[in-house]
Protein backbone atom coordinates (compact mmCIF):
# COMPACT_ATOMS: atom_id res chain seq x y z
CA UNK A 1 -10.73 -14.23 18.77
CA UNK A 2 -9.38 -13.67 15.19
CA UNK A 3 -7.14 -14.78 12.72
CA UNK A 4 -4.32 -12.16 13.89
CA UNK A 5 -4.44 -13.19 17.40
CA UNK A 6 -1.27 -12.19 19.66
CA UNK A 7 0.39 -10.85 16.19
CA UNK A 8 1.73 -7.49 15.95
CA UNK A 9 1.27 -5.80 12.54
CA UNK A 10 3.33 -2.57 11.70
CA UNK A 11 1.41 -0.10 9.00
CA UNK A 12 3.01 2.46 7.09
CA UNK A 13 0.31 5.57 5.98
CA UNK A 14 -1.63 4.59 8.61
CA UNK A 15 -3.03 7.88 9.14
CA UNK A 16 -5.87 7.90 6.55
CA UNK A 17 -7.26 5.06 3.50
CA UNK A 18 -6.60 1.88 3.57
CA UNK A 19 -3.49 1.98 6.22
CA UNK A 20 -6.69 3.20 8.65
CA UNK A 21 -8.70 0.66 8.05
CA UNK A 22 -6.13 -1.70 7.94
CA UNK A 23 -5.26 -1.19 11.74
CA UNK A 24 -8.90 -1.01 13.00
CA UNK A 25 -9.40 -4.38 11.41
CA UNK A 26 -6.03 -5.81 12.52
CA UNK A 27 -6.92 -5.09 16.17
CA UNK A 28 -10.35 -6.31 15.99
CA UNK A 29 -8.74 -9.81 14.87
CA UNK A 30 -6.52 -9.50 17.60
CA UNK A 31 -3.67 -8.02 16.69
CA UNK A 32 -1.61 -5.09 17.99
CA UNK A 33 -0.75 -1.99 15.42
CA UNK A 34 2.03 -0.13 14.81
CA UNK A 35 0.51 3.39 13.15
CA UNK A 36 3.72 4.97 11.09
CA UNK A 37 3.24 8.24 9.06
CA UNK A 38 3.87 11.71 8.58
CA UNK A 39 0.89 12.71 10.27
CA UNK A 40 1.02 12.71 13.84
CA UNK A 41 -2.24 14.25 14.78
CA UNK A 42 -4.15 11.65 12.81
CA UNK A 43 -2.11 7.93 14.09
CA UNK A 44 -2.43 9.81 17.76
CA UNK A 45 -6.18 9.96 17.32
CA UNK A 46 -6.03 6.63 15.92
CA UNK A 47 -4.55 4.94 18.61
CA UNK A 48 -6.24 6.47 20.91
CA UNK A 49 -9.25 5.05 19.47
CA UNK A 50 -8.04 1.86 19.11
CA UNK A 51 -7.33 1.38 22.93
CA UNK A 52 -4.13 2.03 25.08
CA UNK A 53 -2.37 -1.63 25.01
CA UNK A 54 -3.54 -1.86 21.12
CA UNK A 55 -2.03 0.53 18.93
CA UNK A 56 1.18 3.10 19.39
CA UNK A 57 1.85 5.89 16.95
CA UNK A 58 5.09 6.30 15.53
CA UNK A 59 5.76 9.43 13.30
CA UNK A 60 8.03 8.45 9.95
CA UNK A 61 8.60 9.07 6.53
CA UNK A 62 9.30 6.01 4.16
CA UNK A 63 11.67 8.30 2.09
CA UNK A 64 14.04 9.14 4.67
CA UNK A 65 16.72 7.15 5.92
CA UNK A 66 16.55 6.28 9.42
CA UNK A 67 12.96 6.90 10.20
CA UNK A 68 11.48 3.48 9.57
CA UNK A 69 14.45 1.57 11.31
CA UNK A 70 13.51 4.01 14.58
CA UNK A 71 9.84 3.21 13.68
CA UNK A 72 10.69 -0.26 14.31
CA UNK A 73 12.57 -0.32 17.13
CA UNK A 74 10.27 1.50 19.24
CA UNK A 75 7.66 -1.13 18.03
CA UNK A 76 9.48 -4.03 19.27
CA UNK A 77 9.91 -1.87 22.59
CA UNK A 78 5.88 -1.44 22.98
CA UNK A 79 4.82 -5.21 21.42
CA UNK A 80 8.35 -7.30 21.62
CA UNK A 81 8.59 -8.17 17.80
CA UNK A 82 6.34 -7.71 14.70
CA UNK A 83 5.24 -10.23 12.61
CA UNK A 84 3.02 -8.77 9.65
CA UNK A 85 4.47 -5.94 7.77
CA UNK A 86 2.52 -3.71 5.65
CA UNK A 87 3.95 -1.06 2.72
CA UNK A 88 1.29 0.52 1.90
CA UNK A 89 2.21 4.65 2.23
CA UNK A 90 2.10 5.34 -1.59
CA UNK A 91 0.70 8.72 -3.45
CA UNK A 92 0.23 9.37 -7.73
CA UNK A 93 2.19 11.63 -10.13
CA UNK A 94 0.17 12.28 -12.52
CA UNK A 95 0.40 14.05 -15.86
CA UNK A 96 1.95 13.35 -19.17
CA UNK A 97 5.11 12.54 -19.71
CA UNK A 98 6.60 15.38 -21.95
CA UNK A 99 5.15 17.58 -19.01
CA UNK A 100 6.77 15.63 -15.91
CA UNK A 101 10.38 16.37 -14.68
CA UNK A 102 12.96 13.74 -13.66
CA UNK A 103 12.16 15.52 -9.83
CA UNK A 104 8.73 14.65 -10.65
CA UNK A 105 9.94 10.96 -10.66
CA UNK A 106 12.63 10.84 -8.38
CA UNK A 107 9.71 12.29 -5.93
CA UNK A 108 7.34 9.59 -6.84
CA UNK A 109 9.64 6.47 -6.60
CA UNK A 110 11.19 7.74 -3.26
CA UNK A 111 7.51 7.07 -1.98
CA UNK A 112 6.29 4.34 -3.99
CA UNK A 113 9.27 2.21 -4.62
CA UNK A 114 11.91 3.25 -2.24
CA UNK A 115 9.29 3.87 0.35
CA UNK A 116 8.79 0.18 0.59
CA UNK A 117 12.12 -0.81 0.07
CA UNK A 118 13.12 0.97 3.29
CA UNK A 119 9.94 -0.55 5.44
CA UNK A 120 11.42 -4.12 4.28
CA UNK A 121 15.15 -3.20 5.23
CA UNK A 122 13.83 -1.71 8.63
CA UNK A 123 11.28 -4.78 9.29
CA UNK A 124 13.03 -7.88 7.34
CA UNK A 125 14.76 -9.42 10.76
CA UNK A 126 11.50 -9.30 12.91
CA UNK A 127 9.71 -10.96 10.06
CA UNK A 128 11.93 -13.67 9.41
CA UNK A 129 11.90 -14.35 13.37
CA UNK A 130 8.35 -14.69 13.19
CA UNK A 131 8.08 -16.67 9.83
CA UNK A 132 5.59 -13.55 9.12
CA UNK A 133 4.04 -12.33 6.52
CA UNK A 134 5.26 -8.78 4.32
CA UNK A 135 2.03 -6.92 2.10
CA UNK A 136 3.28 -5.24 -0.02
CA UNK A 137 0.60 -2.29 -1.55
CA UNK A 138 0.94 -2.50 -5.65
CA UNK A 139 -1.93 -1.41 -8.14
CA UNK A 140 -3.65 -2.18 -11.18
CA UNK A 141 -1.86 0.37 -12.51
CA UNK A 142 1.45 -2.38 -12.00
CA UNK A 143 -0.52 -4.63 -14.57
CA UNK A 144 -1.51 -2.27 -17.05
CA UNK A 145 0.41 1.08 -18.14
CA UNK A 146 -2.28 3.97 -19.06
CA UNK A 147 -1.72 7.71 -20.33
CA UNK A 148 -0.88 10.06 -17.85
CA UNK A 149 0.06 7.62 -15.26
CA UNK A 150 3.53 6.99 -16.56
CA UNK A 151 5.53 7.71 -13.07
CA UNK A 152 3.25 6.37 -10.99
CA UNK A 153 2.31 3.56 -13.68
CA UNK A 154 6.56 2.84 -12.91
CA UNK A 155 6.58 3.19 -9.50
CA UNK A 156 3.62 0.18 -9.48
CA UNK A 157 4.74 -2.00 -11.86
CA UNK A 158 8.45 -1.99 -9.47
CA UNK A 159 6.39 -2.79 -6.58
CA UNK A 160 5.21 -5.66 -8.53
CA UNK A 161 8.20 -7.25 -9.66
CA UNK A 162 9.97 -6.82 -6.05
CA UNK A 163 7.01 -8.74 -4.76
CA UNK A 164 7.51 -11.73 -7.03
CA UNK A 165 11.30 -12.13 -6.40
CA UNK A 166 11.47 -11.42 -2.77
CA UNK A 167 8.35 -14.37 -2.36
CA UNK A 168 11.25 -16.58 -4.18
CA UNK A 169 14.06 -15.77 -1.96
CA UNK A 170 11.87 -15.56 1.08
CA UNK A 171 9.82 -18.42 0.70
CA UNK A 172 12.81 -20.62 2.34
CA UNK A 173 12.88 -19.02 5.57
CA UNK A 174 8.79 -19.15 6.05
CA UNK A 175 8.08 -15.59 5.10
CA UNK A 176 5.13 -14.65 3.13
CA UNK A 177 5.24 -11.73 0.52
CA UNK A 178 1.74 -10.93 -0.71
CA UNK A 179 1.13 -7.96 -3.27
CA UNK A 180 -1.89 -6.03 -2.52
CA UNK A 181 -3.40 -4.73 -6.13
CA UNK A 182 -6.12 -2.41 -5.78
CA UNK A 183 -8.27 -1.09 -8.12
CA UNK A 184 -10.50 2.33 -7.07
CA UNK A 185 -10.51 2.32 -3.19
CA UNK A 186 -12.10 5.12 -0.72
CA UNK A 187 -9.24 7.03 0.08
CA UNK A 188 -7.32 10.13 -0.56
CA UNK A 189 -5.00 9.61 -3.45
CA UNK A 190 -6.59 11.20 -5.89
CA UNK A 191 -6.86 14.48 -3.42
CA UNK A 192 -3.36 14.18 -3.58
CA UNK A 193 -1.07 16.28 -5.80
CA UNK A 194 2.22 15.78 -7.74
CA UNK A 195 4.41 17.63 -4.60
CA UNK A 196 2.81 14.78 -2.33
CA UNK A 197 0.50 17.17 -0.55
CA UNK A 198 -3.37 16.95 -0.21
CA UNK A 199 -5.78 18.84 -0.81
CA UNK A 200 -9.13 18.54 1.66
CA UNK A 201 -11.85 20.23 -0.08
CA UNK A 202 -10.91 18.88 -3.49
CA UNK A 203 -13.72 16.41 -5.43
CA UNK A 204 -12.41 13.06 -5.87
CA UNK A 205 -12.68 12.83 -10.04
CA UNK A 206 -13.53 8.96 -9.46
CA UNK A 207 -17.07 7.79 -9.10
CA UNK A 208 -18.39 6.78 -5.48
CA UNK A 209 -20.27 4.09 -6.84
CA UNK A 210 -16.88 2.74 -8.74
CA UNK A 211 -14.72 2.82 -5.63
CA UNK A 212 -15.08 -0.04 -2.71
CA UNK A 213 -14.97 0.87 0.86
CA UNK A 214 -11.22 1.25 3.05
CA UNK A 215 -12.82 -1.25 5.50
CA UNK A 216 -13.86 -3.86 3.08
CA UNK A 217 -10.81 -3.54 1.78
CA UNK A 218 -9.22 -4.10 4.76
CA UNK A 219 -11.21 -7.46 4.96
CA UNK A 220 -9.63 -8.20 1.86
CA UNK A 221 -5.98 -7.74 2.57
CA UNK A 222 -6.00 -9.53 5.84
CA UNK A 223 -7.93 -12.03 4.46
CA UNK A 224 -5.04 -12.64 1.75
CA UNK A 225 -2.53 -12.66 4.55
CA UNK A 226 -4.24 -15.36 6.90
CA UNK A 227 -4.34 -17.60 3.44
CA UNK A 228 -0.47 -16.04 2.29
CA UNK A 229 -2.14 -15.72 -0.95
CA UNK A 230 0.63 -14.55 -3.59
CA UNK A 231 -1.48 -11.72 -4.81
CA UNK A 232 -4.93 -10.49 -4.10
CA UNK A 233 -6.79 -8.07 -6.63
CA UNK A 234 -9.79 -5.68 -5.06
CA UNK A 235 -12.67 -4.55 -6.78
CA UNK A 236 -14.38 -5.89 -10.11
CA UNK A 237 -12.84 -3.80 -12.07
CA UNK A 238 -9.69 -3.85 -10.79
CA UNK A 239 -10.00 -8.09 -11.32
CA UNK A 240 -11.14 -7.40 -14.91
CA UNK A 241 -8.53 -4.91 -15.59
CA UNK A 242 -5.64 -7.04 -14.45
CA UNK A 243 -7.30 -10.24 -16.66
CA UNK A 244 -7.57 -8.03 -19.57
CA UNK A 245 -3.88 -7.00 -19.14
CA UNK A 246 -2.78 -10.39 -19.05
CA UNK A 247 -5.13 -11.99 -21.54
CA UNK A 248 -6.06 -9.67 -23.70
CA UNK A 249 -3.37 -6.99 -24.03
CA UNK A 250 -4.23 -5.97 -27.71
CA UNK A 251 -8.20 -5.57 -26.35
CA UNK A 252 -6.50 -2.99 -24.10
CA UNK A 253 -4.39 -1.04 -26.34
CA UNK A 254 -7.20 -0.99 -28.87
CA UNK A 255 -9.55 0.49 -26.16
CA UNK A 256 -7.21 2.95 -25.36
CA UNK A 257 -6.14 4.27 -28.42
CA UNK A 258 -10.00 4.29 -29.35
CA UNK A 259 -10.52 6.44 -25.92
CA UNK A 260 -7.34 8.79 -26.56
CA UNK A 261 -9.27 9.74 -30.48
CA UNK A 262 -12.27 10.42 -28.96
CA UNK A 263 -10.88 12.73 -26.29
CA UNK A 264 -9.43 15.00 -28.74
């Protein structure tokens, strides 16, 4: 038996990543999944996979209204009540900003930022019932602001600070918020373009060796949740990036400025 025993743990981009892995884990501790994304093809596989009586595959998109609060409901019709939330449907804008468009950002906080806001609004009730827990899915890029990240740089560091202040006004009625801050993970984000749509046969530009696996970093995030931890950090790097931001913010600026001369 694991940590997650009896709980019921409702997953948004649960179709691929980290939201994947995230649900095999969960129902190896114990738990039952909600799978909630656009893909319906991929959460049906999935819970069929994970076992009838274990997982139940909801299609949604966090940016619009409506389809997370029906997401939930037919959740608490197949497992009674959920108790662990977890944000974590998210995609990057990239680019410059002189070449982005307002749509460009409107696009990527309706995912990242209002994407999670709408999972909390639709899940908020069953979590305070339970005294649960909500994971919220930031990044290192919500510590540390880089070129050619600037939307999705914004949509991160929001994530961030709505993580700290609801953990304040939550912390009263027993609910944990802990922000997930990932640094390179094995998923498809970076196969992901600007318009939210990804591309299969595309080369991720990260290194393998750089990036950790979705299932340890599964481990990790449940981990953080059994122990309510405020904020968890995955990978070395990401760790040193996020102490470098904090400590050592000149050290960063310096680096980058040094790294934007010698890419000209």
């Amino acid at each position: 038996m694991g940590e997650l025993e009896g709980k019921v743990v409702f997953i948004t981009g649960a179709s691929a990543g980290i939201g994947a892995a995230l649900a095999r884990r969960s129902v190896a501790e114990g738990a039952r999944v909600a799978l909630v994304a656009r893909r319906t093809d991929r959460i049906g596989a999935l819970a069929a996979e994970l076992g009838a009586g274990n997982a139940v595959a909801l299609a949604a998109d966090v940016t619009r209204d409506g389809d997370l609060e029906r997401a939930a409901a037919a959740t608490r019709e197949a497992f009674g009540g959920i108790d662990v939330v977890v944000a974590n449907a998210g995609f990057g804008v990239t680019g410059k900003f002189a070449d982005l468009t307002l749509d460009d950002f409107r696009r990527q906080l309706e995912t990242n930022l209002f994407g999670v806001v709408r999972t909390i609004y639709a899940t908020l009730a069953d979590v305070e019932r339970a005294r649960g827990c909500l994971v919220l899915v930031g990044s290192v890029s919500g510590h540390m602001g880089l070129p050619g990240l600037t939307a999705y740089t914004a949509s991160k560091f929001a994530v961030r600070g709505l993580a700290e202040a609801l953990r304040h006004e939550l912390a009263p009625k027993g609910v944990g918020v802990v922000l997930i801050t990932p640094g390179l993970i094995e998923t498809e984000i970076r196969r992901i373009d600007n318009q939210g749509a990804l591309h299969e046969g595309a080369k991720d530009p990260a290194p393998r060796w750089l990036q950790m696996p979705a299932a340890e970093a599964a481990a990790e995030i449940l981990d953080a949740v059994v122990r309510r931890e405020p904020e968890r950090v995955l990978t070395r790097h990401g760790k040193l990036a996020v102490a470098l931001a904090k400590h050592a913010p000149g050290l960063v600026a310096a680096g980058v400025s040094l790294s934007l001369k010698m890419g000209r």
